[in-house]
Each structure stands twice: as structure tokens, then as C-alpha cells.
PDB file of N, CA and C in Angstrom:
ATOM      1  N   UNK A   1     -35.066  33.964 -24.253  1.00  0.00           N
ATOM      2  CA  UNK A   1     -35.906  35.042 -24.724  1.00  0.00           C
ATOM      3  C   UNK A   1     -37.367  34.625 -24.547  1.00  0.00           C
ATOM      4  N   UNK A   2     -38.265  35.304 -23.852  1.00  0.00           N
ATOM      5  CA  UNK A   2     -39.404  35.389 -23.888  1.00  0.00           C
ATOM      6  C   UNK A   2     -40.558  36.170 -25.014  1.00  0.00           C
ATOM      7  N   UNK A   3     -41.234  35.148 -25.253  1.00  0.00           N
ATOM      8  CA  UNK A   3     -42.234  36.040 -26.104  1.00  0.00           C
ATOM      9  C   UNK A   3     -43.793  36.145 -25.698  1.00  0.00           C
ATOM     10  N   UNK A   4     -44.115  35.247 -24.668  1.00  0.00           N
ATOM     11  CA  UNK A   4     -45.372  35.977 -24.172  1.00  0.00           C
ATOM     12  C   UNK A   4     -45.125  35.058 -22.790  1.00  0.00           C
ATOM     13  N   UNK A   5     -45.785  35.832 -21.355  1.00  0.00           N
ATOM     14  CA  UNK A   5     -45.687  35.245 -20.446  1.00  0.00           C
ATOM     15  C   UNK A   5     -46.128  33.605 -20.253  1.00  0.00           C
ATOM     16  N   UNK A   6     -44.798  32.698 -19.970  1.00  0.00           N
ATOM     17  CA  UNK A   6     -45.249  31.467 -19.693  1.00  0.00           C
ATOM     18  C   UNK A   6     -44.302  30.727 -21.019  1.00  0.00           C
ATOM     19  N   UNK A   7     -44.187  31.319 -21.932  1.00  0.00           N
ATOM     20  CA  UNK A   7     -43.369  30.579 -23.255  1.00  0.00           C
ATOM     21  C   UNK A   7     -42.102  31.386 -23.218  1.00  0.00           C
ATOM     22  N   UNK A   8     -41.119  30.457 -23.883  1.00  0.00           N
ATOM     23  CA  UNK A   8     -39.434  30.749 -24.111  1.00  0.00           C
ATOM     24  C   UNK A   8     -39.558  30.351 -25.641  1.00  0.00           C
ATOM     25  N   UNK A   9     -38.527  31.050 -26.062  1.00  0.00           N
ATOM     26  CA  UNK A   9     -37.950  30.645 -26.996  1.00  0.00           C
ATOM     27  C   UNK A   9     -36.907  29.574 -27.372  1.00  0.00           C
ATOM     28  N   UNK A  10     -37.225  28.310 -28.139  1.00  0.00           N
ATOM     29  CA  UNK A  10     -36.147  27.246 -27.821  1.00  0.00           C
ATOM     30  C   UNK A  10     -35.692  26.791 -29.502  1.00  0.00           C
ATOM     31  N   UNK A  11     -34.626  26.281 -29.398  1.00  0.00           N
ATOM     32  CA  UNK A  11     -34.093  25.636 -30.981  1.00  0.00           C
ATOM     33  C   UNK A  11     -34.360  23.860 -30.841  1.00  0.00           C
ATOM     34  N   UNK A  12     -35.078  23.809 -31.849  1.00  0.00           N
ATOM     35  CA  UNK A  12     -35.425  22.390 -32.301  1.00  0.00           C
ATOM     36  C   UNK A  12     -34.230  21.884 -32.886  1.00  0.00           C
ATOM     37  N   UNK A  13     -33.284  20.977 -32.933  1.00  0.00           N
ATOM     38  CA  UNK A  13     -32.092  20.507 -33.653  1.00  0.00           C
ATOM     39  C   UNK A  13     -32.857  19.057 -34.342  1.00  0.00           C
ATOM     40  N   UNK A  14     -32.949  18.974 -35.643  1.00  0.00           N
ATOM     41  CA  UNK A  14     -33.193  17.912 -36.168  1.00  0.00           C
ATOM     42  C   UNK A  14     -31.691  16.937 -36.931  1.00  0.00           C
ATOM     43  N   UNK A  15     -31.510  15.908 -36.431  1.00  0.00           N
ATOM     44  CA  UNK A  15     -30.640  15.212 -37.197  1.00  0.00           C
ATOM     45  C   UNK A  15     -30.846  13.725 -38.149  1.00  0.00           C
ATOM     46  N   UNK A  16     -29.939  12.987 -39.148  1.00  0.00           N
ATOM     47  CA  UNK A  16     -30.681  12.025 -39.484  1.00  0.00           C
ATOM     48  C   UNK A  16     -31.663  12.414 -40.456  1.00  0.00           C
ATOM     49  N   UNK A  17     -32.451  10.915 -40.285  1.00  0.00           N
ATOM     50  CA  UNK A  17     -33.986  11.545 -40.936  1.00  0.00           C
ATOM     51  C   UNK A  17     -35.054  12.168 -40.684  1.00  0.00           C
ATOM     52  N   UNK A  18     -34.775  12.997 -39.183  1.00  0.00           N
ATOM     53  CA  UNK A  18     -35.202  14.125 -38.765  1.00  0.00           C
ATOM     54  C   UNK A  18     -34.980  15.220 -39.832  1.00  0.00           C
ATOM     55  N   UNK A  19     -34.106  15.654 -40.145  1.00  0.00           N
ATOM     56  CA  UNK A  19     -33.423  16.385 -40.870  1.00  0.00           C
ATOM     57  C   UNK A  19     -33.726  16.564 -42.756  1.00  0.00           C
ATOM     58  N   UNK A  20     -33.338  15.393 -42.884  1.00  0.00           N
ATOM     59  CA  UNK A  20     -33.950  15.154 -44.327  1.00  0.00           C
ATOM     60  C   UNK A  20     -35.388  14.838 -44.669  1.00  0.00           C
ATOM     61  N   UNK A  21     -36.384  14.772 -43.650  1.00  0.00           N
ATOM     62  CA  UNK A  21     -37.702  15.350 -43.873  1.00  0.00           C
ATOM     63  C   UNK A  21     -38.044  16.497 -43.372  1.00  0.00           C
ATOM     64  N   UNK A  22     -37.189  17.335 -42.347  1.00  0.00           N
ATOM     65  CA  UNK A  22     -37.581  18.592 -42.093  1.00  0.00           C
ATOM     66  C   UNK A  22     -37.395  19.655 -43.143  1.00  0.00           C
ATOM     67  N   UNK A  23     -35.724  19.245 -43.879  1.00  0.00           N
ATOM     68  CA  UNK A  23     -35.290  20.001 -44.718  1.00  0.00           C
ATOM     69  C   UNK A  23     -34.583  21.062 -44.271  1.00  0.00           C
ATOM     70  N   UNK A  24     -34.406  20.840 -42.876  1.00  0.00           N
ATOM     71  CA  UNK A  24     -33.446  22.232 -41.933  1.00  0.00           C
ATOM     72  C   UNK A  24     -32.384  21.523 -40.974  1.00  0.00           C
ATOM     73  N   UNK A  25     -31.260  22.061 -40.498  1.00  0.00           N
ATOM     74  CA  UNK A  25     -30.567  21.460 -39.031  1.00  0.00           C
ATOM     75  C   UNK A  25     -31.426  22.082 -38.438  1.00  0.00           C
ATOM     76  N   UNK A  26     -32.285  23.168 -37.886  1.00  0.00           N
ATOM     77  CA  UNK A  26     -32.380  23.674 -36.863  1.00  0.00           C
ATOM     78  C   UNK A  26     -33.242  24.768 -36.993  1.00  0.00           C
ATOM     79  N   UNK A  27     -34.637  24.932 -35.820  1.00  0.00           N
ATOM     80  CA  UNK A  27     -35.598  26.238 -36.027  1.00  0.00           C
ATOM     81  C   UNK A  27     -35.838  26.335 -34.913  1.00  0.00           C
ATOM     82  N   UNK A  28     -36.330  27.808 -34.321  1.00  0.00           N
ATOM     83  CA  UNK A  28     -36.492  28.167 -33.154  1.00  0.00           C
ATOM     84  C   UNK A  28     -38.096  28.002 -33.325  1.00  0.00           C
ATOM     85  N   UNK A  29     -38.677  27.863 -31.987  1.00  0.00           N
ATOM     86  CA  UNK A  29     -40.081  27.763 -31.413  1.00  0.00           C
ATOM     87  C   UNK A  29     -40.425  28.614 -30.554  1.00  0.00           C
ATOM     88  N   UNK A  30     -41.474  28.939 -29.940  1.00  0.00           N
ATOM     89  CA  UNK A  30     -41.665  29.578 -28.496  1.00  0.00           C
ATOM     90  C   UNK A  30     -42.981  28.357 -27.882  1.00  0.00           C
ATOM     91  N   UNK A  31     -42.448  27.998 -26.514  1.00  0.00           N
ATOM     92  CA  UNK A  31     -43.245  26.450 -26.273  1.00  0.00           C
ATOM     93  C   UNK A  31     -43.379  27.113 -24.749  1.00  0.00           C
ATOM     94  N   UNK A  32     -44.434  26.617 -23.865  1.00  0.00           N
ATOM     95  CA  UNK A  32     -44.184  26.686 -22.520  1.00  0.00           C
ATOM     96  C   UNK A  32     -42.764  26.583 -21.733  1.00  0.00           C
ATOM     97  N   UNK A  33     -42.800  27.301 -20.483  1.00  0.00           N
ATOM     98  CA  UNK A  33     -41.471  27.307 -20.242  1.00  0.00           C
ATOM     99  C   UNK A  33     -41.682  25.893 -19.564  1.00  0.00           C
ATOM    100  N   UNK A  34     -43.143  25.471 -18.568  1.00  0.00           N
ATOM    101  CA  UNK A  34     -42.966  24.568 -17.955  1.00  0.00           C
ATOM    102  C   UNK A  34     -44.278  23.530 -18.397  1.00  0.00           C
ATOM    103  N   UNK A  35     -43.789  22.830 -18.727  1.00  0.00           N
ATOM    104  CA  UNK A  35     -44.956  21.338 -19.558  1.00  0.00           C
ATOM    105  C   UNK A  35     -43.784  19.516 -19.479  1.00  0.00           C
ATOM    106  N   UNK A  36     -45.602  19.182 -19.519  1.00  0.00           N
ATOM    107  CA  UNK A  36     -45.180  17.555 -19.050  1.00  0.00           C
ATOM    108  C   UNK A  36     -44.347  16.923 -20.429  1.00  0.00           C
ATOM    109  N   UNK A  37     -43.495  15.815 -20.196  1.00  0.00           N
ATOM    110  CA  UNK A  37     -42.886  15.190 -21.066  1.00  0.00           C
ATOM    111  C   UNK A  37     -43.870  14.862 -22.430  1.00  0.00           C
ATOM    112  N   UNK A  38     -44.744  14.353 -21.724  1.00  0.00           N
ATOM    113  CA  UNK A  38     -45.578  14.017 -22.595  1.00  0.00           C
ATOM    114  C   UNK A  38     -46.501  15.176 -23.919  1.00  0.00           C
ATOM    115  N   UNK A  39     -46.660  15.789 -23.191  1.00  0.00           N
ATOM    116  CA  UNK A  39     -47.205  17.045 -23.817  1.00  0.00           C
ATOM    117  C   UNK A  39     -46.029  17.486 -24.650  1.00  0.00           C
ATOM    118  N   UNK A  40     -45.119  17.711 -24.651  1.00  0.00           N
ATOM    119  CA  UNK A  40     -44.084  18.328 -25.453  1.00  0.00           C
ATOM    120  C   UNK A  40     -43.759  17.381 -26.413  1.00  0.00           C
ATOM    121  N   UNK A  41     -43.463  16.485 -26.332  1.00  0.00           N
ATOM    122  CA  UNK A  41     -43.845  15.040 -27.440  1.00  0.00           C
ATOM    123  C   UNK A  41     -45.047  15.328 -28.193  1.00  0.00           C
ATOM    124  N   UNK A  42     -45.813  16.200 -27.866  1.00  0.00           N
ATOM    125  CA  UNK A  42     -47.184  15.961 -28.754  1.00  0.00           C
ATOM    126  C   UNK A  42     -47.086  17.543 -29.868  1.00  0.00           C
ATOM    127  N   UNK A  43     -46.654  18.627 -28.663  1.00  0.00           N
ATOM    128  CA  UNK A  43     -46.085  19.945 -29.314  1.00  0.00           C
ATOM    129  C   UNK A  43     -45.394  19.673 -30.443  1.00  0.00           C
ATOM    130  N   UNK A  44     -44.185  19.388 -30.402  1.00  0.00           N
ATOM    131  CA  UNK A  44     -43.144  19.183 -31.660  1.00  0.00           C
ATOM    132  C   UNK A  44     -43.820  18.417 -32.716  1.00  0.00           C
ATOM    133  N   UNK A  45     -44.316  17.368 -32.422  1.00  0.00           N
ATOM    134  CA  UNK A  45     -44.885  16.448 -33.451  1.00  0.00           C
ATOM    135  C   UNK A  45     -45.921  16.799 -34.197  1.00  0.00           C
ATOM    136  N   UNK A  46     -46.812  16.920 -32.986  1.00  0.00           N
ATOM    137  CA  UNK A  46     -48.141  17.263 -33.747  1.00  0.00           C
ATOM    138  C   UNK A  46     -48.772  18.736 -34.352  1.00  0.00           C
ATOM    139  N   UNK A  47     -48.145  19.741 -33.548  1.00  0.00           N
ATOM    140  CA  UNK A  47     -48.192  21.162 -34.153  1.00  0.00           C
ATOM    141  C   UNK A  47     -46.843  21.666 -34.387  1.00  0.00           C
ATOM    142  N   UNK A  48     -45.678  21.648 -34.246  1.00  0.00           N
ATOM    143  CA  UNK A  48     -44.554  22.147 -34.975  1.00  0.00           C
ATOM    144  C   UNK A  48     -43.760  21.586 -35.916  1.00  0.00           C
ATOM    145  N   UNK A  49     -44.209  20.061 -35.891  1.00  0.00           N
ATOM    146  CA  UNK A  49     -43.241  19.126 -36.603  1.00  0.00           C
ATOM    147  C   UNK A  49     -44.347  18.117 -37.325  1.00  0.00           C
ATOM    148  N   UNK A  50     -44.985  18.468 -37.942  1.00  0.00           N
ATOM    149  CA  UNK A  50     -46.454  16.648 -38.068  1.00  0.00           C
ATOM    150  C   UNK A  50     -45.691  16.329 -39.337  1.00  0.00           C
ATOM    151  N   UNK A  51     -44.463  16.448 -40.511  1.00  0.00           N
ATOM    152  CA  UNK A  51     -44.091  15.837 -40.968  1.00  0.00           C
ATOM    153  C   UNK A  51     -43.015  14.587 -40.716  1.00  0.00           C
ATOM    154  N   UNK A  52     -42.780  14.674 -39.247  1.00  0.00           N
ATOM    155  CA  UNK A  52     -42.103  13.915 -38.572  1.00  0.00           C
ATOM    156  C   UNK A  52     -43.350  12.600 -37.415  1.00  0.00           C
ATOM    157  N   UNK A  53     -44.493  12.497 -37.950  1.00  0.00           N
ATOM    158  CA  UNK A  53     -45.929  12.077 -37.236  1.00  0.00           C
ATOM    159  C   UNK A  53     -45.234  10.973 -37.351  1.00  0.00           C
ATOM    160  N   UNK A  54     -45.064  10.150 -38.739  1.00  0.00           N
ATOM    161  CA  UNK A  54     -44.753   8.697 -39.350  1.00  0.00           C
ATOM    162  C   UNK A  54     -43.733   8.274 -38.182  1.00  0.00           C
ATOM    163  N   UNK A  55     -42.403   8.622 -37.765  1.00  0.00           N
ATOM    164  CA  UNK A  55     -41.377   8.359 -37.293  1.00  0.00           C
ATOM    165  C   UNK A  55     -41.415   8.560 -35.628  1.00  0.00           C
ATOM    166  N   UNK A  56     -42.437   9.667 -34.792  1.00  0.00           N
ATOM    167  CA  UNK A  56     -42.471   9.880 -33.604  1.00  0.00           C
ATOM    168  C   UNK A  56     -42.181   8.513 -32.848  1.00  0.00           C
ATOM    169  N   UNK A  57     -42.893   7.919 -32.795  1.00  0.00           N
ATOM    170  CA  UNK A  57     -42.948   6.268 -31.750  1.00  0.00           C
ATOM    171  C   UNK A  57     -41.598   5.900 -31.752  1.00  0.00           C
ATOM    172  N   UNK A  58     -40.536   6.493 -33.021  1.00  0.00           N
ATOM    173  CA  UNK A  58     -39.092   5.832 -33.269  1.00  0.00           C
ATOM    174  C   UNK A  58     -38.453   7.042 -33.061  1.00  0.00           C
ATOM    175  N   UNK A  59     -38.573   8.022 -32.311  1.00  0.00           N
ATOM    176  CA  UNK A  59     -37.613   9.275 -32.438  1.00  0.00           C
ATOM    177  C   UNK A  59     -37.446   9.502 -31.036  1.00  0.00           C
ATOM    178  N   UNK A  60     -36.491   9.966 -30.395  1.00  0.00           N
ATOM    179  CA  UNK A  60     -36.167  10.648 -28.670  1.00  0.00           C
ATOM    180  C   UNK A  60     -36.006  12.220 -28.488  1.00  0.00           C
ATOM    181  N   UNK A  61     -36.652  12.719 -27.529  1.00  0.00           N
ATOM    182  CA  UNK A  61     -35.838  13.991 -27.258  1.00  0.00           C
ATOM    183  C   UNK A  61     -35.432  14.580 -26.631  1.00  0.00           C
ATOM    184  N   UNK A  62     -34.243  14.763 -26.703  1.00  0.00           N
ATOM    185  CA  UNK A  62     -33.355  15.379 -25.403  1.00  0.00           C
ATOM    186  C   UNK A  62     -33.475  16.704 -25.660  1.00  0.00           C
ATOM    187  N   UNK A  63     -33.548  17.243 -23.982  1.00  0.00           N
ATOM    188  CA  UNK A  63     -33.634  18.911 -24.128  1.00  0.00           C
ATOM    189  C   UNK A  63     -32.545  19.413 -23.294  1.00  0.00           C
ATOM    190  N   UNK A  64     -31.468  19.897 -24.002  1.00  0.00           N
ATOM    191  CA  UNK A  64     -29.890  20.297 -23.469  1.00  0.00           C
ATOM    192  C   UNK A  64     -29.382  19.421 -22.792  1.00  0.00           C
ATOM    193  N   UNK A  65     -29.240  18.639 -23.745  1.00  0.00           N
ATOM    194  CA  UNK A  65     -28.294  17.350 -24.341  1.00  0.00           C
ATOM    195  C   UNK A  65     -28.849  15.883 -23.361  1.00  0.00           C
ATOM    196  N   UNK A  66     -30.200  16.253 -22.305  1.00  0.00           N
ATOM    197  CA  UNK A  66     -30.128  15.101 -21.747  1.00  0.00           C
ATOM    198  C   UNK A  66     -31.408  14.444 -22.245  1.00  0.00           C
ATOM    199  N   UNK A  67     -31.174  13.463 -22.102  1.00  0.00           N
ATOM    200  CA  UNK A  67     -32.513  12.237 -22.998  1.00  0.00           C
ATOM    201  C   UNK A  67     -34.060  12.989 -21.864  1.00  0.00           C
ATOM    202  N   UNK A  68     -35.087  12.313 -22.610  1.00  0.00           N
ATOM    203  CA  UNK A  68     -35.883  12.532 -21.765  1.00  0.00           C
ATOM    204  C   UNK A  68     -36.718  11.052 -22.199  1.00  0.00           C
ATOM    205  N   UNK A  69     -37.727  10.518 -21.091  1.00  0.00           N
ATOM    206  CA  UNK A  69     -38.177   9.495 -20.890  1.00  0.00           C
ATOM    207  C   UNK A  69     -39.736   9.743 -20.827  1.00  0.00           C
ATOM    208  N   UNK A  70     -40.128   9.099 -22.060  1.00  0.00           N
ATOM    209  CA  UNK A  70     -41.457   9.847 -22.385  1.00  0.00           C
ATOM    210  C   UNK A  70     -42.388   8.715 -21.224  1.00  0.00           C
ATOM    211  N   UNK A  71     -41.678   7.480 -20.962  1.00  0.00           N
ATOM    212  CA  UNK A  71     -42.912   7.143 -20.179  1.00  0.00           C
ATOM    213  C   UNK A  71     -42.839   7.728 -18.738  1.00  0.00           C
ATOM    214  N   UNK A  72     -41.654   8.902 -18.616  1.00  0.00           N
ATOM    215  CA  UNK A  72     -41.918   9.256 -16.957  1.00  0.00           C
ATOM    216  C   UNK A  72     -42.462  10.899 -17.204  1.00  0.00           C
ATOM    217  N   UNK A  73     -43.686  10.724 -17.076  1.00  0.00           N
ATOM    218  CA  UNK A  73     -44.694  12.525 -17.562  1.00  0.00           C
ATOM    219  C   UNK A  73     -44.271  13.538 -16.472  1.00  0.00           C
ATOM    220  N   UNK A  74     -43.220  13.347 -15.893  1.00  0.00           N
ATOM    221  CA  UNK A  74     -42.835  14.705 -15.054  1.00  0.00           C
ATOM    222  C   UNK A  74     -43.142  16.225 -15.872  1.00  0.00           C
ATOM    223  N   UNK A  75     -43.333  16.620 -15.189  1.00  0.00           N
ATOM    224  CA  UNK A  75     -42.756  18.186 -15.685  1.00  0.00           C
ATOM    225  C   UNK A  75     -41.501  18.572 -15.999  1.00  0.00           C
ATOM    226  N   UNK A  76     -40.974  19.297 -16.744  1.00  0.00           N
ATOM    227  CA  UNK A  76     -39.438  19.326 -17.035  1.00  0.00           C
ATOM    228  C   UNK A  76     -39.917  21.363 -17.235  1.00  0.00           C
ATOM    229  N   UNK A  77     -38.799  21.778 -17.554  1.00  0.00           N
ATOM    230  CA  UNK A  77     -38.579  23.246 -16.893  1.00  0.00           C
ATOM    231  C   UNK A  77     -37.647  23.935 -18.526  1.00  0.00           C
ATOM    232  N   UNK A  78     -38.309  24.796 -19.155  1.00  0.00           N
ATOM    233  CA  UNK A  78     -37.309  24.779 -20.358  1.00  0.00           C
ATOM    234  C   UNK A  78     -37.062  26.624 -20.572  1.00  0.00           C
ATOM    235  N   UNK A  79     -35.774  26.668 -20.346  1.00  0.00           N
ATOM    236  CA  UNK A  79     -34.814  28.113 -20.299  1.00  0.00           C
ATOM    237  C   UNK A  79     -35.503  28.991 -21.919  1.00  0.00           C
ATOM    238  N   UNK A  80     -35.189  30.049 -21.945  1.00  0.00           N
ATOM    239  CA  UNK A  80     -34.992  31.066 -23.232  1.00  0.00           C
ATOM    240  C   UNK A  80     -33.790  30.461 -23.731  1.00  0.00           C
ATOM    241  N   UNK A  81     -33.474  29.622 -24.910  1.00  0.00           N
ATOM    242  CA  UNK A  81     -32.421  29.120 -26.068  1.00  0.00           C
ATOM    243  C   UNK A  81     -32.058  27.723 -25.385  1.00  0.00           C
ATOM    244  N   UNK A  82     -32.958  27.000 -24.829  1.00  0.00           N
ATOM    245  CA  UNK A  82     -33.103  25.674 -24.566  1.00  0.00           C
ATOM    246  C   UNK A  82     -32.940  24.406 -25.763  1.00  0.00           C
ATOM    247  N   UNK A  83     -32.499  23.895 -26.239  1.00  0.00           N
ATOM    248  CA  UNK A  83     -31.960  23.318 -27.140  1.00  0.00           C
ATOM    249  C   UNK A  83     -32.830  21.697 -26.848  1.00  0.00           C
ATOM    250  N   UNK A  84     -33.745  21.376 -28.464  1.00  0.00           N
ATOM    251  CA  UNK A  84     -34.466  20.106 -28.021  1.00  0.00           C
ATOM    252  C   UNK A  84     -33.798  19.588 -29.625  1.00  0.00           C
ATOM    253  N   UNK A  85     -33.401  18.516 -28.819  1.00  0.00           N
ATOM    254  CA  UNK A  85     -32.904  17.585 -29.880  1.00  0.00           C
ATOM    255  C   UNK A  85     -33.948  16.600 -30.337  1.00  0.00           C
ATOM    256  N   UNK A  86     -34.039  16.586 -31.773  1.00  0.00           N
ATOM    257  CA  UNK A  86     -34.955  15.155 -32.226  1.00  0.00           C
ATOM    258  C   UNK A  86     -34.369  14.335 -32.522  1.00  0.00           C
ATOM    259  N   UNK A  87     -34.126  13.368 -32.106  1.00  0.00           N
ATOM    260  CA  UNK A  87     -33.098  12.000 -32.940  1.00  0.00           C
ATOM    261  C   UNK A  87     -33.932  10.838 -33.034  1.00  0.00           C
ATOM    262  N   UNK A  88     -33.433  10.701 -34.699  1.00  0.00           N
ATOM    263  CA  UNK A  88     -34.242   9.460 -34.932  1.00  0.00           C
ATOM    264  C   UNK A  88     -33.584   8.361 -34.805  1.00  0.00           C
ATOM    265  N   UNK A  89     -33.967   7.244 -35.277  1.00  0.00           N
ATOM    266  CA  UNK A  89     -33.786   5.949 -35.324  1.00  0.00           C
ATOM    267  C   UNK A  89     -32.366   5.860 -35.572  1.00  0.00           C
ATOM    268  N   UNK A  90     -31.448   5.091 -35.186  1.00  0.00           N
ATOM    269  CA  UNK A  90     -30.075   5.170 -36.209  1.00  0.00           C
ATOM    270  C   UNK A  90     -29.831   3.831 -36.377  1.00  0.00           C
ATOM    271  N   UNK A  91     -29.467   3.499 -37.676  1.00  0.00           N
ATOM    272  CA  UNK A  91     -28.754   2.329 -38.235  1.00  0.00           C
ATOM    273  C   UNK A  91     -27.479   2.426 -38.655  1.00  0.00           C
ATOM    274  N   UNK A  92     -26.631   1.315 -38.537  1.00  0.00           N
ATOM    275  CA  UNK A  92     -25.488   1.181 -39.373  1.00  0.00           C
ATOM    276  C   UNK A  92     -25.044   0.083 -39.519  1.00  0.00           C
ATOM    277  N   UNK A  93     -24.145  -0.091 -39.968  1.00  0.00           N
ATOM    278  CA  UNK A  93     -23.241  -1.660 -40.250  1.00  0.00           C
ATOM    279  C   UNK A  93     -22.151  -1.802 -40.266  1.00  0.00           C
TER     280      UNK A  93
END
């Protein structure tokens, strides 16, 4: 779904302690359809997500289901109901 030329509509999936500081599984955005890795790392964090600021450097995000590699700044290409996963840190024992 489009909402103004150039942006889609996409679902943020937070899990973890993504999640328990967002206080949601899941919210839709409208973000460029086409922007650098890097830049979209800064989108979520810094204007859709800045309660997640503390944890960014420790969090990944895959956008429909595949990792993305923040040190390679390609451009990446993102559909109407594009699915960006935040995953944080995980521990266990």
C-alpha cells in the first residue's frame, strides 16, 4: 500500500527486548520504497523507534526475513507490507 509517491507501507516486527520496550509485537510505518541500509537504520531508530536508541549498535534488521548488513550501504528496495524485523541481542544458557 502506498501512501504518498515514493513511500510504502511496511510492518515493523519487534521481538525480545525490542518488544518489551516498544510495548507492541508489531506497527505499520510508511518509509521510502527505495533507501540505503544505512539510512533505514537511522529511520526506525531515530524517528520511529528512539526508545530503542540505547540498544541500536546491538540490534539487526532483516527486511522479509533476510538479515541486512549495515556495513554494506547498498540500496535495498522495500514492497507495500514489507516486513522489517528488529532483533535484539539474544542470550541464553
Amino acid at each position: 500500500m502506498t501512501n504518498k509517491e515514493g513511500f510504502v507501507e511496511v510492518k515493523l516486527l519487534f521481538f525480545g527486548k525490542t518488544r518489551e520496550i516498544i510495548g507492541e509485537e508489531m506497527s505499520t510505518k510508511y518509509l521510502p520504497n527505495n533507501i540505503k541500509i544505512k539510512e533505514l537504520y537511522s529511520l526506525i531508530f531515530e524517528q520511529h523507534c528512539p526508545l530503542l536508541l540505547p540498544i541500536k549498535n546491538s540490534c539487526i534488521l532483516a527486511v522479509d526475513q533476510t538479515y541486512l548488513d549495515i556495513s554494506n550501504d547498498e540500496e535495498i528496495i522495500l514492497h507495500g507490507h514489507s516486513e522489517i524485523a528488529i532483533i535484539p541481542p539474544i542470550s541464553g544458557g
